[in-house]
C-alpha atoms as a PDB file:
ATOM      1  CA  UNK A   1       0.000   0.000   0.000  1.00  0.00           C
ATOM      2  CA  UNK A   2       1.003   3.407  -0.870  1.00  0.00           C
ATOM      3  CA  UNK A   3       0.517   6.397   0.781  1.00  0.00           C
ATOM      4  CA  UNK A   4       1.259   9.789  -0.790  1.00  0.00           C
ATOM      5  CA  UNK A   5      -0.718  12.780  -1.967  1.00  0.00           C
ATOM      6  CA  UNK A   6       1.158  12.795  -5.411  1.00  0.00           C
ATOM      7  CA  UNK A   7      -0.557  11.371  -8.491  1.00  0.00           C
ATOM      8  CA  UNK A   8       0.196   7.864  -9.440  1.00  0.00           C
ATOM      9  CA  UNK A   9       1.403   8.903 -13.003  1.00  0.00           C
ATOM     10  CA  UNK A  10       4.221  11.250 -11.679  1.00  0.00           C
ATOM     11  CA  UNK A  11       5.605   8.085  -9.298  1.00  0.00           C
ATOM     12  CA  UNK A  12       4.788   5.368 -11.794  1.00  0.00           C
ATOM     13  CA  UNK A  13       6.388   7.303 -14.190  1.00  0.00           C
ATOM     14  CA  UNK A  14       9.132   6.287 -16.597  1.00  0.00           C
ATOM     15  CA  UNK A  15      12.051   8.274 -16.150  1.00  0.00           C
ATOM     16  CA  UNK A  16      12.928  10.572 -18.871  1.00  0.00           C
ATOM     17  CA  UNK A  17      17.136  10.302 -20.562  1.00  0.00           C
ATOM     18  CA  UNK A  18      19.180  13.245 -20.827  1.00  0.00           C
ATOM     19  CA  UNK A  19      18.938  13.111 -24.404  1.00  0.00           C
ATOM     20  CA  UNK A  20      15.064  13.337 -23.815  1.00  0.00           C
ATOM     21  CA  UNK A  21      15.432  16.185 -21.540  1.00  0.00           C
ATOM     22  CA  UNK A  22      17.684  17.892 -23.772  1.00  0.00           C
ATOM     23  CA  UNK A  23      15.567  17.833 -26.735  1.00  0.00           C
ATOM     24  CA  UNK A  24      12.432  19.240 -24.922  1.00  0.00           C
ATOM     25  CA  UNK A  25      14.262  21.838 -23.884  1.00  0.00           C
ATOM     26  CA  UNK A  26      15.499  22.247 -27.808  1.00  0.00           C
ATOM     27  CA  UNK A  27      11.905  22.358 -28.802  1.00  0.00           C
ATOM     28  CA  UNK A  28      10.502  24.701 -25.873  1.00  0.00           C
ATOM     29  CA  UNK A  29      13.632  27.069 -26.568  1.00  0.00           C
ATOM     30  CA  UNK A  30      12.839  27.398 -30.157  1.00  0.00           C
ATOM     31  CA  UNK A  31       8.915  28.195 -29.466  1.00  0.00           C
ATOM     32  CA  UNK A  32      10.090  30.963 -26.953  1.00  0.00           C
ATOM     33  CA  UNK A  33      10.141  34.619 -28.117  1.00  0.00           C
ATOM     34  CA  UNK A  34      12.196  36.861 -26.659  1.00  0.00           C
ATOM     35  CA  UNK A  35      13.388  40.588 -26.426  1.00  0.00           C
ATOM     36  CA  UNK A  36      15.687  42.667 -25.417  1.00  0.00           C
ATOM     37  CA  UNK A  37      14.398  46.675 -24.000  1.00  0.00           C
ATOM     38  CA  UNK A  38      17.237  49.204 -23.690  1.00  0.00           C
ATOM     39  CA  UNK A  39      17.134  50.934 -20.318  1.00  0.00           C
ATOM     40  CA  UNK A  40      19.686  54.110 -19.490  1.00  0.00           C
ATOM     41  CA  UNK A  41      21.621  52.435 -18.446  1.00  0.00           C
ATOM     42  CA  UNK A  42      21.600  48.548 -19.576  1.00  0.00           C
ATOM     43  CA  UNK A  43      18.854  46.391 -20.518  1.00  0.00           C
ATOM     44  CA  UNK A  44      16.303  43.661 -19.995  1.00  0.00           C
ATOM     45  CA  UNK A  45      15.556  40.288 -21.345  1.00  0.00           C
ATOM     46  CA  UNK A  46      11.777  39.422 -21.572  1.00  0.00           C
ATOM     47  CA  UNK A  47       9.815  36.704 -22.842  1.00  0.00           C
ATOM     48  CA  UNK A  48       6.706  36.447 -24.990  1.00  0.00           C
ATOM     49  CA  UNK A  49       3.805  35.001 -22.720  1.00  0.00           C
ATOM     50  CA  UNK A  50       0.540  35.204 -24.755  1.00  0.00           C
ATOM     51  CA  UNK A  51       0.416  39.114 -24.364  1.00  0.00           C
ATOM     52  CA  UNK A  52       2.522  39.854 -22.012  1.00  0.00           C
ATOM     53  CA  UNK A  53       6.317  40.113 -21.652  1.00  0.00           C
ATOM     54  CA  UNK A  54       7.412  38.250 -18.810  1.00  0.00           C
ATOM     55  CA  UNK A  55      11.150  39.601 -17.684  1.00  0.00           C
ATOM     56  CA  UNK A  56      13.865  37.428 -17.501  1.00  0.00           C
ATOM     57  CA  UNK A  57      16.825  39.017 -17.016  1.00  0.00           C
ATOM     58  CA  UNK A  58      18.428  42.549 -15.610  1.00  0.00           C
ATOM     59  CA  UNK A  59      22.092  43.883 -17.207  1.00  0.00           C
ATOM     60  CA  UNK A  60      22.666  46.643 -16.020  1.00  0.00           C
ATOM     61  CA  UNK A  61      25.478  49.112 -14.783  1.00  0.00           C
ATOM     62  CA  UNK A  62      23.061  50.753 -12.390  1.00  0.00           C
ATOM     63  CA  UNK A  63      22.503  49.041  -8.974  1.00  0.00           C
ATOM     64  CA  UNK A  64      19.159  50.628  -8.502  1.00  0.00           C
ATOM     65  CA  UNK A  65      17.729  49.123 -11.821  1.00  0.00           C
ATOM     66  CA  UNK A  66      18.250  45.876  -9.943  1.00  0.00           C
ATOM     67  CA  UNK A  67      16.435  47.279  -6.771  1.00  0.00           C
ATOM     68  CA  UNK A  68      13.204  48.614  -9.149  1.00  0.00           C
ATOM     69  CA  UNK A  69      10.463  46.565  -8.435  1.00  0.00           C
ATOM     70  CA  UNK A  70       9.410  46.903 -12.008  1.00  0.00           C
ATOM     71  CA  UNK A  71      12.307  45.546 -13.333  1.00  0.00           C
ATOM     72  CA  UNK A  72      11.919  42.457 -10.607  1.00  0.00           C
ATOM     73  CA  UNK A  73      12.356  38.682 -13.075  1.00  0.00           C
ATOM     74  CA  UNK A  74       9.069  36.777 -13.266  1.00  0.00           C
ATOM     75  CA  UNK A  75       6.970  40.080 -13.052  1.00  0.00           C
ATOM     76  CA  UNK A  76       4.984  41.238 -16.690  1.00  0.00           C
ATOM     77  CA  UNK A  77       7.183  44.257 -18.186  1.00  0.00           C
ATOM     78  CA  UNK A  78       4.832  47.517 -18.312  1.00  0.00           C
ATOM     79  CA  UNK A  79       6.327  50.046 -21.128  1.00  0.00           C
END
């Protein structure tokens, strides 16, 4: 008997190779838009999530563009 709130299908599972892995990722990287927004001083990396740009990544030379909640990864880019 097994006890355990996760589903069946995830413990049952067969495990997935490297090479598997490594191609979804291929395949999900390839689907994924992404762009690049100049700030004054550096820039941003978003993605394209249905209509909204979902930020990835800060570069920046100013340390307060890091602090900026707007500029925070995960959160939907506002222009």
């Amino acid at each position: 008997m097994l006890y355990t709130v996760r589903p069946l299908e995830k413990i049952y599972a067969i495990p997935k190779t490297k090479k598997d892995i490594e191609k979804e990722e291929a395949e999900r990287a390839e689907k994924t838009e992404y762009q690049e927004i100049n700030l004054p001083y550096g820039r941003i990396l978003t993605r394209r999530d249905g209509e909204n740009n979902i930020i990835c990544r800060v570069n920046s030379t100013d340390m307060s563009d890091y602090l900026n909640t707007d500029y925070s990864p995960g959160k939907a880019y506002k222009k």
